[in-house]
C-alpha atoms as a PDB file:
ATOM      1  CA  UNK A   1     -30.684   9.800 -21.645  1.00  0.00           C
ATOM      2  CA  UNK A   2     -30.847   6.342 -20.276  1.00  0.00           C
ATOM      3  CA  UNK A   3     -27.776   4.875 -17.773  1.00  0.00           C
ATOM      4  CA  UNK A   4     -27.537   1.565 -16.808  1.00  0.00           C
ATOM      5  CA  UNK A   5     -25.728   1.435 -13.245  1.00  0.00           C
ATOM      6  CA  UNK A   6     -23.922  -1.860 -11.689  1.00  0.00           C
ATOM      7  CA  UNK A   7     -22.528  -2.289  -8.192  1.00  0.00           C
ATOM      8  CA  UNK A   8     -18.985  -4.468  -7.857  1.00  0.00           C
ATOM      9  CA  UNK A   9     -18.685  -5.799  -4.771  1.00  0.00           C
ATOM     10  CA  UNK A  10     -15.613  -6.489  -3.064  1.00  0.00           C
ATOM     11  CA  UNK A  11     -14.120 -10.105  -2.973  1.00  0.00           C
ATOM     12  CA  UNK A  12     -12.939 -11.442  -0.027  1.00  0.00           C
ATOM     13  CA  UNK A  13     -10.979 -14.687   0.468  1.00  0.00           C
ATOM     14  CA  UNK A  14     -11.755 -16.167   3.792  1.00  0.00           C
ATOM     15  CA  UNK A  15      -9.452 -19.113   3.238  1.00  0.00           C
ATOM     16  CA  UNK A  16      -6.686 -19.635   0.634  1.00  0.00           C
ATOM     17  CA  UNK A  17      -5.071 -22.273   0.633  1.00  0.00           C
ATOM     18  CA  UNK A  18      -2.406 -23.202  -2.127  1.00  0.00           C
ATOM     19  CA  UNK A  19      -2.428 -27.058  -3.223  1.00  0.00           C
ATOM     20  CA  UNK A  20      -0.446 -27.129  -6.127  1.00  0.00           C
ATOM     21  CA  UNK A  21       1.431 -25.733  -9.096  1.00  0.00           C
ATOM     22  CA  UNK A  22       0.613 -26.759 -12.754  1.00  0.00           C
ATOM     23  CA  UNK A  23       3.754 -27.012 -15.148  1.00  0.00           C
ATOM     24  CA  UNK A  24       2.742 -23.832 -16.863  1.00  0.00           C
ATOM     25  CA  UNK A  25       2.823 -21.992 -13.877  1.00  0.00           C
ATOM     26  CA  UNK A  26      -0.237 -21.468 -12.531  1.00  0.00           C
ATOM     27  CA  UNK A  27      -0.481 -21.975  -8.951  1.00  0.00           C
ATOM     28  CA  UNK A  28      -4.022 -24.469  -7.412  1.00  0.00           C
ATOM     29  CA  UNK A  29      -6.230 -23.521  -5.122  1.00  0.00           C
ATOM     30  CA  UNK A  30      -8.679 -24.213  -2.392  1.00  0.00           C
ATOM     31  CA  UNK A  31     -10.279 -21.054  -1.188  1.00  0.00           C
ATOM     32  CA  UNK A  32     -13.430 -19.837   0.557  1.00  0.00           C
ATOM     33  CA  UNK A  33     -14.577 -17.104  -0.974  1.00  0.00           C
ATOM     34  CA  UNK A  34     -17.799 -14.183  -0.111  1.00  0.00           C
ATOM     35  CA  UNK A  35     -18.256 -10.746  -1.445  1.00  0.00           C
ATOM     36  CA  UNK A  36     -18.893  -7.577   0.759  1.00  0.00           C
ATOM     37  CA  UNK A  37     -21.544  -4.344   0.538  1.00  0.00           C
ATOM     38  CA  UNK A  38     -18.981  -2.352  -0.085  1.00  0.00           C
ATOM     39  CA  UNK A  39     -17.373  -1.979  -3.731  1.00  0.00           C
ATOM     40  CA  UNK A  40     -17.168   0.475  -7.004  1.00  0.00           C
ATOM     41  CA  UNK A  41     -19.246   1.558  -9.092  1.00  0.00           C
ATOM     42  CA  UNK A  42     -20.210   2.005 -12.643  1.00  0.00           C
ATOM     43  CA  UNK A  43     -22.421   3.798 -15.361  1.00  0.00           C
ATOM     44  CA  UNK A  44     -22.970   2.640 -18.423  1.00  0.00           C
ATOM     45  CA  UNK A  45     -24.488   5.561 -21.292  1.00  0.00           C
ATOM     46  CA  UNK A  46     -24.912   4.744 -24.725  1.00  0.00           C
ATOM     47  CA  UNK A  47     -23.900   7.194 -26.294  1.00  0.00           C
ATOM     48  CA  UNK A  48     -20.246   8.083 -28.063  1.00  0.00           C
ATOM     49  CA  UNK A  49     -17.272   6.095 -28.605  1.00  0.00           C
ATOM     50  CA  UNK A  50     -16.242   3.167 -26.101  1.00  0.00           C
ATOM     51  CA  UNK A  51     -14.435   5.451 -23.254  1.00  0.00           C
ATOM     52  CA  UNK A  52     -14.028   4.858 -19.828  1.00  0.00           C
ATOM     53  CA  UNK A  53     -14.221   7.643 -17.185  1.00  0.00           C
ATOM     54  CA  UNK A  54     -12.244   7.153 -13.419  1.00  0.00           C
ATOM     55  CA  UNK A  55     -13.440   8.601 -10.575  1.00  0.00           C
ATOM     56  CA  UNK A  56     -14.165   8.226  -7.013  1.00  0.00           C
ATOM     57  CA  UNK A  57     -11.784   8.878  -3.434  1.00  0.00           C
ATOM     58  CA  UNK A  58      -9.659   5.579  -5.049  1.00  0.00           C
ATOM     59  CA  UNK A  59      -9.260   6.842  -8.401  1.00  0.00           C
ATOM     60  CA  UNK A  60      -5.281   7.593  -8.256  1.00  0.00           C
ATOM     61  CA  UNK A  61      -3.467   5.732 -10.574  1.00  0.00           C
ATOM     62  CA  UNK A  62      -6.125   3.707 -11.874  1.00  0.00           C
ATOM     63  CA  UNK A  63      -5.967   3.670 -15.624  1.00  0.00           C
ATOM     64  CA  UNK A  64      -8.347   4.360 -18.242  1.00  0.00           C
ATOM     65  CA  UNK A  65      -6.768   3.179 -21.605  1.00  0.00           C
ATOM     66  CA  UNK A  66      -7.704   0.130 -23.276  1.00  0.00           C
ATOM     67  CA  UNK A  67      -5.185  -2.010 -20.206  1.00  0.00           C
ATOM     68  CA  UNK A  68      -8.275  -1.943 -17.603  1.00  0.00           C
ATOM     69  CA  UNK A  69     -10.386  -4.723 -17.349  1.00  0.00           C
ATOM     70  CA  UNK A  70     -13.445  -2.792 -17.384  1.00  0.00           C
ATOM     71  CA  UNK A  71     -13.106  -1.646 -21.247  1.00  0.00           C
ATOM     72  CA  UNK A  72     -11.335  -5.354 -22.346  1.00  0.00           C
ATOM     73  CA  UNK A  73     -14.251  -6.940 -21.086  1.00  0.00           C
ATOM     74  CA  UNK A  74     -16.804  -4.472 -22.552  1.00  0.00           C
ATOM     75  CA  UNK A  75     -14.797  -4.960 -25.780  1.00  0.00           C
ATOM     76  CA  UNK A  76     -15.196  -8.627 -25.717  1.00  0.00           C
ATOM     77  CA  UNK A  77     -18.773  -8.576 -25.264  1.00  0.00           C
ATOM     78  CA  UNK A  78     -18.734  -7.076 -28.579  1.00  0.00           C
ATOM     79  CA  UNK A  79     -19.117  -3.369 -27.266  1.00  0.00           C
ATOM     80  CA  UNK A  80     -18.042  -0.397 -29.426  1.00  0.00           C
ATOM     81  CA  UNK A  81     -20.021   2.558 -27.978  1.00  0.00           C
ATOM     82  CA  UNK A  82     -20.887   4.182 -25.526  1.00  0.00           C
ATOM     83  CA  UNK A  83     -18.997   6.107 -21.957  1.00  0.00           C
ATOM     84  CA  UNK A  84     -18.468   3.748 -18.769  1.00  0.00           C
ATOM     85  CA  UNK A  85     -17.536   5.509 -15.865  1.00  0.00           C
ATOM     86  CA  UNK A  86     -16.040   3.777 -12.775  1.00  0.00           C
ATOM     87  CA  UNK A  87     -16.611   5.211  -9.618  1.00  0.00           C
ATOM     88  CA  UNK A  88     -13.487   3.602  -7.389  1.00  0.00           C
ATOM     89  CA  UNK A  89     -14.639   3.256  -3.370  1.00  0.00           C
ATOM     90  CA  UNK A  90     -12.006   0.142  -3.405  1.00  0.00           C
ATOM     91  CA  UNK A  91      -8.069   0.435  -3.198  1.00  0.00           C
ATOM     92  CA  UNK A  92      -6.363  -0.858  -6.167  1.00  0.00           C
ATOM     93  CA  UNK A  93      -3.873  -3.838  -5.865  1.00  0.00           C
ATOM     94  CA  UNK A  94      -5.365  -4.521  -3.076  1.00  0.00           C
ATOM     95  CA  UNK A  95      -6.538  -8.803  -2.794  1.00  0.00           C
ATOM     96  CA  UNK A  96      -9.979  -7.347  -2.728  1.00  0.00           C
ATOM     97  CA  UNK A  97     -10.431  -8.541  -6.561  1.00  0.00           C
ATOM     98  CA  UNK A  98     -11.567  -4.649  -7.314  1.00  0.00           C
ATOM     99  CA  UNK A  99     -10.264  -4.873 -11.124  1.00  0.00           C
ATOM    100  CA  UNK A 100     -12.012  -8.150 -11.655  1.00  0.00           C
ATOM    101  CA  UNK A 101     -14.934  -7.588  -9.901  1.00  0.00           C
ATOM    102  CA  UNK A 102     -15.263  -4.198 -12.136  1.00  0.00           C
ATOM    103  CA  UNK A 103     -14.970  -6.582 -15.216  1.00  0.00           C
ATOM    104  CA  UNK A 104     -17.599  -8.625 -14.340  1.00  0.00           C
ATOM    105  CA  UNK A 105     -19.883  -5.642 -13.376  1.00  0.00           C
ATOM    106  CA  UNK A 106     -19.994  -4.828 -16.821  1.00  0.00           C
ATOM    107  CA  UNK A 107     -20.491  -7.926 -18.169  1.00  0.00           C
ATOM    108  CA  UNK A 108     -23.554  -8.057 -16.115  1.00  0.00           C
ATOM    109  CA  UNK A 109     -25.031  -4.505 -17.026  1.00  0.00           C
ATOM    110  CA  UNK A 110     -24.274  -5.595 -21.358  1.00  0.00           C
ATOM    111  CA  UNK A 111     -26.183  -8.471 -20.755  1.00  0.00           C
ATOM    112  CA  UNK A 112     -24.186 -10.637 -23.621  1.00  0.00           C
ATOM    113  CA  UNK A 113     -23.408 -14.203 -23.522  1.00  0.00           C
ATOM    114  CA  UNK A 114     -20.149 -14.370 -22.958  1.00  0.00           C
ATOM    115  CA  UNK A 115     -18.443 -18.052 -22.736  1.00  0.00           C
ATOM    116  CA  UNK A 116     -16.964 -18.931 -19.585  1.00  0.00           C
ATOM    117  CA  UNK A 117     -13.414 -19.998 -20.911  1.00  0.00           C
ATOM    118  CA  UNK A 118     -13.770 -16.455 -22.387  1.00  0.00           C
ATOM    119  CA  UNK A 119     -14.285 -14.620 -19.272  1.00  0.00           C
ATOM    120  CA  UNK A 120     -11.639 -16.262 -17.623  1.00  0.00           C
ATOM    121  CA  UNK A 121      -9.000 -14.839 -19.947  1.00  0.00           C
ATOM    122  CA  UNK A 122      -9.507 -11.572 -18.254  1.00  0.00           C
ATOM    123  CA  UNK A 123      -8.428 -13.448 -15.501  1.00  0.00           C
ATOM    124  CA  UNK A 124      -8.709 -15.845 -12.577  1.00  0.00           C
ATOM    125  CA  UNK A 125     -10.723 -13.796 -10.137  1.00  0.00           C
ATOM    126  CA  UNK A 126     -13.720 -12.770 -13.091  1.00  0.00           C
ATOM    127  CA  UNK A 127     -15.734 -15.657 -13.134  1.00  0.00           C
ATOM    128  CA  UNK A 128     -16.618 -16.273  -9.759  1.00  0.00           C
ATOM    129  CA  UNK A 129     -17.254 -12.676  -9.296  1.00  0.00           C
ATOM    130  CA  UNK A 130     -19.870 -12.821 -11.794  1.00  0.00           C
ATOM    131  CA  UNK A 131     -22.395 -14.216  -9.319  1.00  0.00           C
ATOM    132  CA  UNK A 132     -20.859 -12.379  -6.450  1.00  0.00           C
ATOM    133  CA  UNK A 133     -22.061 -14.981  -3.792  1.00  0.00           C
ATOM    134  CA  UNK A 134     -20.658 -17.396  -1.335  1.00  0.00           C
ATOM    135  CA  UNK A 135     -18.386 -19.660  -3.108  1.00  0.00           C
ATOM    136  CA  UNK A 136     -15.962 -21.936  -3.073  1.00  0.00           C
ATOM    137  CA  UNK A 137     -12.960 -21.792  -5.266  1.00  0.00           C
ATOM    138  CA  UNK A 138     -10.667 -24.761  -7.076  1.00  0.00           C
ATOM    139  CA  UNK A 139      -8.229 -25.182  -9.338  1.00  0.00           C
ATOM    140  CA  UNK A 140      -6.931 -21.700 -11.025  1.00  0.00           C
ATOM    141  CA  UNK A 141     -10.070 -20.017 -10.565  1.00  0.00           C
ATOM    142  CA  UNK A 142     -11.936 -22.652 -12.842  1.00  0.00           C
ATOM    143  CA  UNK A 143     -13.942 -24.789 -10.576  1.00  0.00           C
ATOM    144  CA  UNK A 144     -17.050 -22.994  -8.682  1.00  0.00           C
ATOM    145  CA  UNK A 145     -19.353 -24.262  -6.808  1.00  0.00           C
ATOM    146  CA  UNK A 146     -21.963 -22.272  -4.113  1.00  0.00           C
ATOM    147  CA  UNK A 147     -20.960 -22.527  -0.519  1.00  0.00           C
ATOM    148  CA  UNK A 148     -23.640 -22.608   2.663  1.00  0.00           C
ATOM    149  CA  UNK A 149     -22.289 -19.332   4.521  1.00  0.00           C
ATOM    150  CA  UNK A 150     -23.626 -17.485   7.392  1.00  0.00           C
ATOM    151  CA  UNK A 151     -23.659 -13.566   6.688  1.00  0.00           C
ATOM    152  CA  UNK A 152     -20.543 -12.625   8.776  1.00  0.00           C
ATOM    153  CA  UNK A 153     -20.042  -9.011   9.930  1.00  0.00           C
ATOM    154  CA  UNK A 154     -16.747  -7.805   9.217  1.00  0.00           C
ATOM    155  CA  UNK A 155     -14.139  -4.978   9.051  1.00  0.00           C
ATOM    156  CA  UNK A 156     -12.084  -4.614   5.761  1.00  0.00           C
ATOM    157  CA  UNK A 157      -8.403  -2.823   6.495  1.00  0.00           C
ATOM    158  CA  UNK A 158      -5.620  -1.930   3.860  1.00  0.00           C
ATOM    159  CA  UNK A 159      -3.162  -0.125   5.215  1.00  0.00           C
ATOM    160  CA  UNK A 160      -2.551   1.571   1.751  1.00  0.00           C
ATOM    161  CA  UNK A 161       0.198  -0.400   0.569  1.00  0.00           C
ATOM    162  CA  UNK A 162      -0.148  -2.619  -2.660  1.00  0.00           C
ATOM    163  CA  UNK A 163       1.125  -6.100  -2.376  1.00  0.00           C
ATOM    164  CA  UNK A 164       2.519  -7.812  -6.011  1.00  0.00           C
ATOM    165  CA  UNK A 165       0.494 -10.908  -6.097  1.00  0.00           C
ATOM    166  CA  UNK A 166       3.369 -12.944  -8.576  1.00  0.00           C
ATOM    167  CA  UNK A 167       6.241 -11.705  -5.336  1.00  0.00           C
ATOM    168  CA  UNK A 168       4.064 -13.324  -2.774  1.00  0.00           C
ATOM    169  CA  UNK A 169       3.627 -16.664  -4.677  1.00  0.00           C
ATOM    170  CA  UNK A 170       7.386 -16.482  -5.678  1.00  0.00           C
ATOM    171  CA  UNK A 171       7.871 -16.343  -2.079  1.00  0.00           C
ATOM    172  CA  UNK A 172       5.745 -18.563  -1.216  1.00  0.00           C
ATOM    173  CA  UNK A 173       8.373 -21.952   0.060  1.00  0.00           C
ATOM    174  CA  UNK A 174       5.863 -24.558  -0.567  1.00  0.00           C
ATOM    175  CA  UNK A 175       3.586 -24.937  -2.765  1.00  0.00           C
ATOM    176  CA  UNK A 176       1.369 -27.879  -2.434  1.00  0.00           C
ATOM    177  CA  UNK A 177      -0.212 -27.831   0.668  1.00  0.00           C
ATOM    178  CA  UNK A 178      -3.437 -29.695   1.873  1.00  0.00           C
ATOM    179  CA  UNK A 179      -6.508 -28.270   0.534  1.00  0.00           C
ATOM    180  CA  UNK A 180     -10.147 -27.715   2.688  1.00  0.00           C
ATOM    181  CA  UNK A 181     -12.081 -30.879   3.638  1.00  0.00           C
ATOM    182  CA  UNK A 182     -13.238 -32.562   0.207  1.00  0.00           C
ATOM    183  CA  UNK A 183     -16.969 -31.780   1.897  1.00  0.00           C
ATOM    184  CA  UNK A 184     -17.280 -28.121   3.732  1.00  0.00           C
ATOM    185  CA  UNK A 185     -19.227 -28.122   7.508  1.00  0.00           C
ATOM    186  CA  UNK A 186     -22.749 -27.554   7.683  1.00  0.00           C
ATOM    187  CA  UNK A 187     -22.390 -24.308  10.346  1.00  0.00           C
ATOM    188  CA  UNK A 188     -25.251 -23.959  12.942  1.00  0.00           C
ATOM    189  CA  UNK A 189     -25.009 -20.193  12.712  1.00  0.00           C
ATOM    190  CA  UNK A 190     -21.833 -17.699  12.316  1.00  0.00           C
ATOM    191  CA  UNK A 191     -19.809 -18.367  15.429  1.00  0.00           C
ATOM    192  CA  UNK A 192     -19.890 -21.842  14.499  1.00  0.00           C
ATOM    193  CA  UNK A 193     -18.829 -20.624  11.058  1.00  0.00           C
ATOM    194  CA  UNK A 194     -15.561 -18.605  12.576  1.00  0.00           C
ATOM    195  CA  UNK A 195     -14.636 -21.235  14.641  1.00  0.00           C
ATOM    196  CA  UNK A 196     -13.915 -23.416  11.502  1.00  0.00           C
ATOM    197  CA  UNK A 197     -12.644 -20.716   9.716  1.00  0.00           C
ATOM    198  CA  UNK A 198     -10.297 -20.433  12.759  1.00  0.00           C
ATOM    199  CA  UNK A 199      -8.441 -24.181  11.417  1.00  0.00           C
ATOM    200  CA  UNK A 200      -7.940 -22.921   8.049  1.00  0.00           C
ATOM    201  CA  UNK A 201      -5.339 -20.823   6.016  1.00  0.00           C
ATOM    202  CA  UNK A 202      -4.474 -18.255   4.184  1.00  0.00           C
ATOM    203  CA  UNK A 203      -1.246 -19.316   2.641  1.00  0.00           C
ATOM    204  CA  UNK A 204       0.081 -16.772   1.478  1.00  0.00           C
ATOM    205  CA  UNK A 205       0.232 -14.334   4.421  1.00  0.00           C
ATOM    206  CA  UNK A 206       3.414 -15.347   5.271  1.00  0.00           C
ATOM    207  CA  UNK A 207       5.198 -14.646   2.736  1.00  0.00           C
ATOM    208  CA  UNK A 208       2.927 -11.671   2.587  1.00  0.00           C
ATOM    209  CA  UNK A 209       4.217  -9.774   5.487  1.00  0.00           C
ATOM    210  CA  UNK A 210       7.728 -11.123   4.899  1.00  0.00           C
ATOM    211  CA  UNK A 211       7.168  -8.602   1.827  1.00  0.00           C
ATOM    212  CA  UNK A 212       4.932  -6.080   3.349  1.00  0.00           C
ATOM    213  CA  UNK A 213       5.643  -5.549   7.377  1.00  0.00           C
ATOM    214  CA  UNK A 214       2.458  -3.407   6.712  1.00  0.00           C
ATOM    215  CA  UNK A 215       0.243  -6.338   6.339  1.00  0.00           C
ATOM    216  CA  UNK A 216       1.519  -7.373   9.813  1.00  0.00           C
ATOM    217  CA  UNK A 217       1.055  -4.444  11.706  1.00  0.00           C
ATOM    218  CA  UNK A 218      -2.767  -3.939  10.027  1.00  0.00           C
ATOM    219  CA  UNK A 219      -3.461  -8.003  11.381  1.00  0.00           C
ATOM    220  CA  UNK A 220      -1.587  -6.805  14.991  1.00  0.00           C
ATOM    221  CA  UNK A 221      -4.085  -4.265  15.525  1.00  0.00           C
ATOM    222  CA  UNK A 222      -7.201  -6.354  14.172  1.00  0.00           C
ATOM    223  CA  UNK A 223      -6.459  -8.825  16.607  1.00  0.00           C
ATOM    224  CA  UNK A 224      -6.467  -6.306  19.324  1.00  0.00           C
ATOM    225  CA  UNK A 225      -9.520  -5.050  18.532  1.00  0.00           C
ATOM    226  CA  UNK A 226     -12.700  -5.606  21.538  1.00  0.00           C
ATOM    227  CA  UNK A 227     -14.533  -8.467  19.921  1.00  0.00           C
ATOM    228  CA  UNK A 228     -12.400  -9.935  17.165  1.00  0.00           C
ATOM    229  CA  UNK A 229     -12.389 -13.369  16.530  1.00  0.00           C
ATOM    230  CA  UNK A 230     -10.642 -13.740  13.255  1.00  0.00           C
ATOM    231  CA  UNK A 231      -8.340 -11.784  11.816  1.00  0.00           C
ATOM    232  CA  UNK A 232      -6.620 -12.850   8.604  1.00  0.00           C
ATOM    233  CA  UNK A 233      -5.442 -11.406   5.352  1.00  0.00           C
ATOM    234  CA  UNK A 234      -7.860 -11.911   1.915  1.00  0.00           C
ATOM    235  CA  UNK A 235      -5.908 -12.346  -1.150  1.00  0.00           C
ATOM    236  CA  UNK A 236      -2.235 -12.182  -1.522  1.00  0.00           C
ATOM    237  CA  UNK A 237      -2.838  -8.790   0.526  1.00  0.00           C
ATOM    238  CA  UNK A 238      -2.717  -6.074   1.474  1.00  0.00           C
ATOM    239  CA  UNK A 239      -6.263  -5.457   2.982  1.00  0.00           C
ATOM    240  CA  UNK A 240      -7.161  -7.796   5.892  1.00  0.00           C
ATOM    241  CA  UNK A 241     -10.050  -8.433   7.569  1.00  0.00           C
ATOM    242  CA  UNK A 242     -11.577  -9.096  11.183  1.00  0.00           C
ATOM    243  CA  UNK A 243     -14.269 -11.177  11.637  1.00  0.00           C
ATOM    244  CA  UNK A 244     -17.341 -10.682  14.852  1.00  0.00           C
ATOM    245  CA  UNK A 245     -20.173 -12.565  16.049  1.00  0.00           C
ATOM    246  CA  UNK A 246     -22.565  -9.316  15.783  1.00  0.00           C
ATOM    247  CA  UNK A 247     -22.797  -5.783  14.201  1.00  0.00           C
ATOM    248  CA  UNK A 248     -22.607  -3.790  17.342  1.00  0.00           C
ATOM    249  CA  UNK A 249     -18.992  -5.552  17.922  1.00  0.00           C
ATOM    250  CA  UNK A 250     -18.238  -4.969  14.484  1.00  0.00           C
ATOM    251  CA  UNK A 251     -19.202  -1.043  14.703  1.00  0.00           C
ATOM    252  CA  UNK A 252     -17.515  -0.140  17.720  1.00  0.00           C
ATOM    253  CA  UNK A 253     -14.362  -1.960  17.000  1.00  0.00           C
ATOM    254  CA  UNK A 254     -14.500   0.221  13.417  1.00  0.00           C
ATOM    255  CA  UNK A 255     -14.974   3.719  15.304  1.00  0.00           C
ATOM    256  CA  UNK A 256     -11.947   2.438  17.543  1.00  0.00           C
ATOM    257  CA  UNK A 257      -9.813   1.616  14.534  1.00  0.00           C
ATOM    258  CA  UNK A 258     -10.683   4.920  12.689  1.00  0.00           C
ATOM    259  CA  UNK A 259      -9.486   6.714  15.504  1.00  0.00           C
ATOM    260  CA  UNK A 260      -6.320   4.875  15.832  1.00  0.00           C
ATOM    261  CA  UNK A 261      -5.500   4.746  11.816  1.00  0.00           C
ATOM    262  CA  UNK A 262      -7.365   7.476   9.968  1.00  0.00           C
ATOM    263  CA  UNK A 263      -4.957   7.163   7.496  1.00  0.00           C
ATOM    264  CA  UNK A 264      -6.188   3.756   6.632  1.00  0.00           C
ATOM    265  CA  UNK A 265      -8.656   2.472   3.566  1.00  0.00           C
ATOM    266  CA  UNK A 266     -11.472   0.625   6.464  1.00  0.00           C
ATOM    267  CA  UNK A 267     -14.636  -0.129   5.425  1.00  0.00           C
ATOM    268  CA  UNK A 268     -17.338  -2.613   7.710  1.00  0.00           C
ATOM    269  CA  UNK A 269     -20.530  -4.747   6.782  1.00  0.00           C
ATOM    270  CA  UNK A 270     -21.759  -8.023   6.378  1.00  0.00           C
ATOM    271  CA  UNK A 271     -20.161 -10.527   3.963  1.00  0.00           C
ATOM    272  CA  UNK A 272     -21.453 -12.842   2.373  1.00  0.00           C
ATOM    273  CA  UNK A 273     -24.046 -12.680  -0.843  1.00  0.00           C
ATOM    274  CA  UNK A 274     -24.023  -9.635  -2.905  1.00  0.00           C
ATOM    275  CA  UNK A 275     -26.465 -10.656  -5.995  1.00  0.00           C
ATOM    276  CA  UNK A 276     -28.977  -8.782  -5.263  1.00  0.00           C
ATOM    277  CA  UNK A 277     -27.313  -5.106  -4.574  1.00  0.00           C
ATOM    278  CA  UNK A 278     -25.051  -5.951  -7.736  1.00  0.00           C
ATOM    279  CA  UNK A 279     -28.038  -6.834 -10.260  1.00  0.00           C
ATOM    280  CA  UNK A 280     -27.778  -3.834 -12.968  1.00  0.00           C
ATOM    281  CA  UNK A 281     -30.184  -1.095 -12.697  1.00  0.00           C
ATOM    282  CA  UNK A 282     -31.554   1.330 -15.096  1.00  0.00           C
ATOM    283  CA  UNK A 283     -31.061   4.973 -14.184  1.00  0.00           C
ATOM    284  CA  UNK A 284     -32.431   8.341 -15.811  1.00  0.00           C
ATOM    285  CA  UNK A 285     -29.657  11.609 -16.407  1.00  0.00           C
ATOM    286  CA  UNK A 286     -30.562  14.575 -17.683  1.00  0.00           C
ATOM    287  CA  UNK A 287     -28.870  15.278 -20.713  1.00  0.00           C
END
C-alpha cells in the first residue's frame, strides 16, 4: 500500500517585532522568520475514512478530532479519505508554529491548489510555512517575501511550559513599535548575521516571562552557555533559542545543557531553509 510521508519543520522567529494593531484586533508585524531540521512528522495512506492518528514522544494532549489543523486543512483541500498519522517530535503550544507547520505539511503531500486567502484561515503562521524557508514576515501573517539568511546553528529550548499567545499580546503595554529597516542587511557570512540580529526584538518576551518566569530562567541559562551569542525567545514563547558562530560550539553547549536540564524539550541544528527535507515523499508499507 502506497504512503506519502511529509516532514514539518519547526518555525522559528528570529525577530518579532509588533508595529501595530488593526481595529479588529489583529496585532502587525515585522518578523524574521527561518525553519529548523527538526519537526513532526506525517503519513498520509489512502485508504479508509479521513482519520488522523497521534503519535510520537510529544503526543500528550494533542488532539485528533476534527479541531486539529492537520484534518481542517486536509478537509479543505477537498479530502474525504484516507488515515494521516502525525508523528509529534515538537512540543505543543510552544511558538515553534508545530500546529501550523503540520497544516501546511499536508497541504504539500495532497498536492491541491489551495487559495492563499484560504490557507490563511487556518491561521496566521500556515502560509509562510508552506515554503518553509527564510522569510520575512508583515502585516498579520499576509505579506511574505524571501529573506538572504546565512544557515545559523542553533539550540532550540522549551522548558515544557506552554505560553497563551492572546495573554502575552494582552500584556503586551505597547503596541506599535518600530518595525525592521524597510530594506534588510546584506550579511557577509553568519556572525555578521547575529550581530544584526543582536539590534533587533522580540517584543513580546517581556511580557512573556512576566507570564512565564520559565521563559526567563530557560534564556538565563542560554546566555551562560560557552559560545552563545544570541539568545532570545521565538514566538510568544515558550521555547527559546541560542544562536553560535559554528556547529562544534553549538554541540558542546547542547551536551552541557542536557546535562544541566534533562528534563527539558532541546533539540540543535542549523536554521535556516527547510524545502528540500520537507518536499513530500512517497513511501512503500506492507499491508
Amino acid at each position: 500500500m502506497s504512503a506519502t510521508d511529509v516532514f514539518a519543520p519547526a518555525k522559528i522567529n528570529l525577530t518579532l517585532h509588533v508595529t501595530g494593531q488593526r481595529d479588529d484586533g489583529y496585532h502587525l508585524l515585522d518578523s524574521l522568520v527561518v525553519f529548523a531540521p527538526v519537526g513532526d512528522r506525517l503519513r498520509l495512506t489512502p485508504d479508509g475514512a479521513l482519520s488522523l492518528q497521534v503519535d510520537g514522544p510529544e503526543a500528550a494532549g494533542v488532539p485528533s478530532d476534527g479541531s486539529n489543523l492537520v484534518l481542517r486543512a486536509a478537509r479543505m483541500a477537498g479530502q474525504e479519505s484516507g488515515q494521516i498519522t502525525l508523528t509529534k517530535q515538537l512540543p505543543a503550544s510552544a511558538g515553534i508554529g508545530g500546529g501550523s507547520s503540520d497544516a501546511a505539511a499536508v497541504l504539500r503531500a495532497l498536492g491541491r491548489d489551495v487559495p492563499p486567502e484560504q490557507i490563511a484561515q487556518l491561521g496566521a503562521d500556515v502560509p509562510m510555512c508552506m515554503k518553509p524557508r527564510p522569510q520575512r514576515v508583515q502585516g498579520i501573517g499576509e505579506q511574505l517575501s524571501v529573506a538572504a539568511i546565512p544557515s545559523l546553528p542553533a539550540l532550540l529550548v522549551n522548558p515544557r511550559v506552554s505560553v497563551p499567545t492572546p495573554s502575552v499580546f494582552k500584556a503586551l503595554r505597547d503596541k506599535t513599535n518600530p518595525p525592521m529597516p524597510e530594506t534588510l542587511p546584506k550579511f557577509a557570512d553568519r556572525s555578521d548575521c547575529i550581530d544584526w540580529l543582536a539590534t533587533q526584538r522580540n517584543d513580546l518576551q517581556v511580557p512573556a516571562m512576566m507570564l512565564t518566569p520559565a521563559v526567563g530562567v530557560v534564556l538565563e541559562a542560554l546566555h551562560t552557555l560557552p559560545g552563545t551569542r544570541l539568545a532570545r525567545m521565538s514566538g510568544s514563547g515558550a521555547t527559546c533559542f541560542a544562536l553560535f558562530d559554528d556547529t562544534e560550539a553549538m554541540r558542546f553547549a547542547e551536551i552541557s545543557l542536557r546535562a544541566a536540564h534533562p528534563d527539558w524539550w532541546i533539540a540543535s541544528g542549523l536554521l535556516g531553509d527547510q524545502v528540500q527535507k520537507s518536499a513530500p515523499s512517497m513511501a512503500t508499507q506492507e499491508a
